[in-house]
Protein backbone atom coordinates (compact mmCIF):
# COMPACT_ATOMS: atom_id res chain seq x y z
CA UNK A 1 -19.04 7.64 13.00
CA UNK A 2 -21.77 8.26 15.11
CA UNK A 3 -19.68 7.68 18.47
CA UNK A 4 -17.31 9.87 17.66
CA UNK A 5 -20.09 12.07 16.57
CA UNK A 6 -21.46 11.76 20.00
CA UNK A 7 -18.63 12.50 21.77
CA UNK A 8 -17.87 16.12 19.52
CA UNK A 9 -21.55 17.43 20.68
CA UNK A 10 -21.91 15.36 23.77
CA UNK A 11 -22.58 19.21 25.36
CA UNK A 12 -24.98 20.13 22.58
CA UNK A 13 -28.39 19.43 23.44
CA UNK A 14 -30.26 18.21 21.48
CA UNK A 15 -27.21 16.67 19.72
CA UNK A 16 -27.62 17.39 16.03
CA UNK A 17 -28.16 14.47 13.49
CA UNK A 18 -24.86 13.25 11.88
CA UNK A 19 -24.23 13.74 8.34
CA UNK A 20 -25.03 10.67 6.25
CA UNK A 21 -21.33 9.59 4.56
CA UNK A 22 -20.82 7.44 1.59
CA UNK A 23 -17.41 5.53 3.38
CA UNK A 24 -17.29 3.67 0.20
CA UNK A 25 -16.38 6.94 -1.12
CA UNK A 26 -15.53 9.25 1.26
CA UNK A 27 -13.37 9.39 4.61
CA UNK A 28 -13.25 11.61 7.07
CA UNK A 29 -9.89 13.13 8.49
CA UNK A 30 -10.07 14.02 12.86
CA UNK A 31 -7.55 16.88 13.98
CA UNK A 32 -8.28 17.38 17.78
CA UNK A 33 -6.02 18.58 20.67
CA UNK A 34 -7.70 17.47 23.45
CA UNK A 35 -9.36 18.83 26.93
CA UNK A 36 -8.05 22.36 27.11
CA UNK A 37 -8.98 24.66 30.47
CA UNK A 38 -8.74 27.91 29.04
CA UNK A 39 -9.63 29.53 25.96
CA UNK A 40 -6.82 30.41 23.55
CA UNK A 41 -6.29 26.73 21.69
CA UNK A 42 -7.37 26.14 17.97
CA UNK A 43 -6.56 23.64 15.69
CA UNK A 44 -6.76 23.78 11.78
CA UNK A 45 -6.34 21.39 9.10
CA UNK A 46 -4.34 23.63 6.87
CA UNK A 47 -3.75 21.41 3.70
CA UNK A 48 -4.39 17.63 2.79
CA UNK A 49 -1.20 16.60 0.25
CA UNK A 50 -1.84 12.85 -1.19
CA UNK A 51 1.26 11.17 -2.95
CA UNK A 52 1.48 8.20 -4.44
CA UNK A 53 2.59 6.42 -0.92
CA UNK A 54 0.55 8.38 1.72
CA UNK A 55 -1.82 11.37 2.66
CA UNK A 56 -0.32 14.48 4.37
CA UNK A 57 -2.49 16.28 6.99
CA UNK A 58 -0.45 19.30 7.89
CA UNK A 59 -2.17 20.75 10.91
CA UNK A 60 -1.88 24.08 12.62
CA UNK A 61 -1.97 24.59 16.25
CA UNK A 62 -2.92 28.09 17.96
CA UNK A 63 -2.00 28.34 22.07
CA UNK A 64 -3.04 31.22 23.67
CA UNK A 65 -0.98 34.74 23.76
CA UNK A 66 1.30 34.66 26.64
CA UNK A 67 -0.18 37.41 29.07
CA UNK A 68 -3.50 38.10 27.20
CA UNK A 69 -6.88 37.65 28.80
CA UNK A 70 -7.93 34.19 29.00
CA UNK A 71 -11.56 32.37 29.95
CA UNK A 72 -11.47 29.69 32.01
CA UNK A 73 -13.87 27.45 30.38
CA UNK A 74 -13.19 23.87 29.79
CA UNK A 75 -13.04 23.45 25.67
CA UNK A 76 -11.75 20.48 23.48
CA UNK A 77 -10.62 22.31 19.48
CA UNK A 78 -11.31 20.17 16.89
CA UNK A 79 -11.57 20.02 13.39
CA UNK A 80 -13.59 17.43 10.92
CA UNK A 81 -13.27 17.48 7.77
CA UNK A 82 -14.73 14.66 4.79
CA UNK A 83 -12.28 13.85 1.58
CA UNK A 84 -12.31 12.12 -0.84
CA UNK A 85 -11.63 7.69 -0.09
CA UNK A 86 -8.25 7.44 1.45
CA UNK A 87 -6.69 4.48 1.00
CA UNK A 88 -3.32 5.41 2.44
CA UNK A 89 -1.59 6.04 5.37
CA UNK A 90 -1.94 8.96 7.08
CA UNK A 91 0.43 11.31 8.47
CA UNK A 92 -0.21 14.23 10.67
CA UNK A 93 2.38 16.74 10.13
CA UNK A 94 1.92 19.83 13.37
CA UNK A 95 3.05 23.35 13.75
CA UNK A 96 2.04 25.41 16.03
CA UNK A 97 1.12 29.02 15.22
């Protein structure tokens, strides 16, 4: 936890603390997309379905509007999010918005 913790605010200074997790209890679910070198990209988790066989994560992706204005800063969209203990596999389900 705390490496990947790290790395999400590595630009963040002074990096704040990381949330204390019960993993016993809890797990936490990672959507990310990566080094992006514009603005425009998002990523959402837009529903968690569990089943008796897996977890669902169905995630949304957002690209930026053909032709609009665009920044060119450097950004990596990500989304954390804590559940409840998943003992399953997990599937990442994408569309892109």
């Amino acid at each position: 936890m705390n490496s990947v913790w790290q790395k999400i605010y590595s630009i963040q200074i002074p990096v704040p603390p990381a949330p204390t997790i019960d993993f016993s209890q809890n797990s936490l679910v990672l959507a990310a997309r990566g080094e992006q070198k514009t603005s425009g990209y998002d990523i959402k988790i837009v529903e968690i379905v569990v089943s008796a066989k897996a977890v669902e994560v169905s995630l949304e992706h957002s690209n930026p509007i053909p032709d609009s204005i665009l920044l060119p800063v450097i950004n990596q969209p990500f989304m954390l999010v804590k559940t409840p203990k998943i003992n399953k596999t997990v599937q990442f389900i994408e569309t892109t918005k």
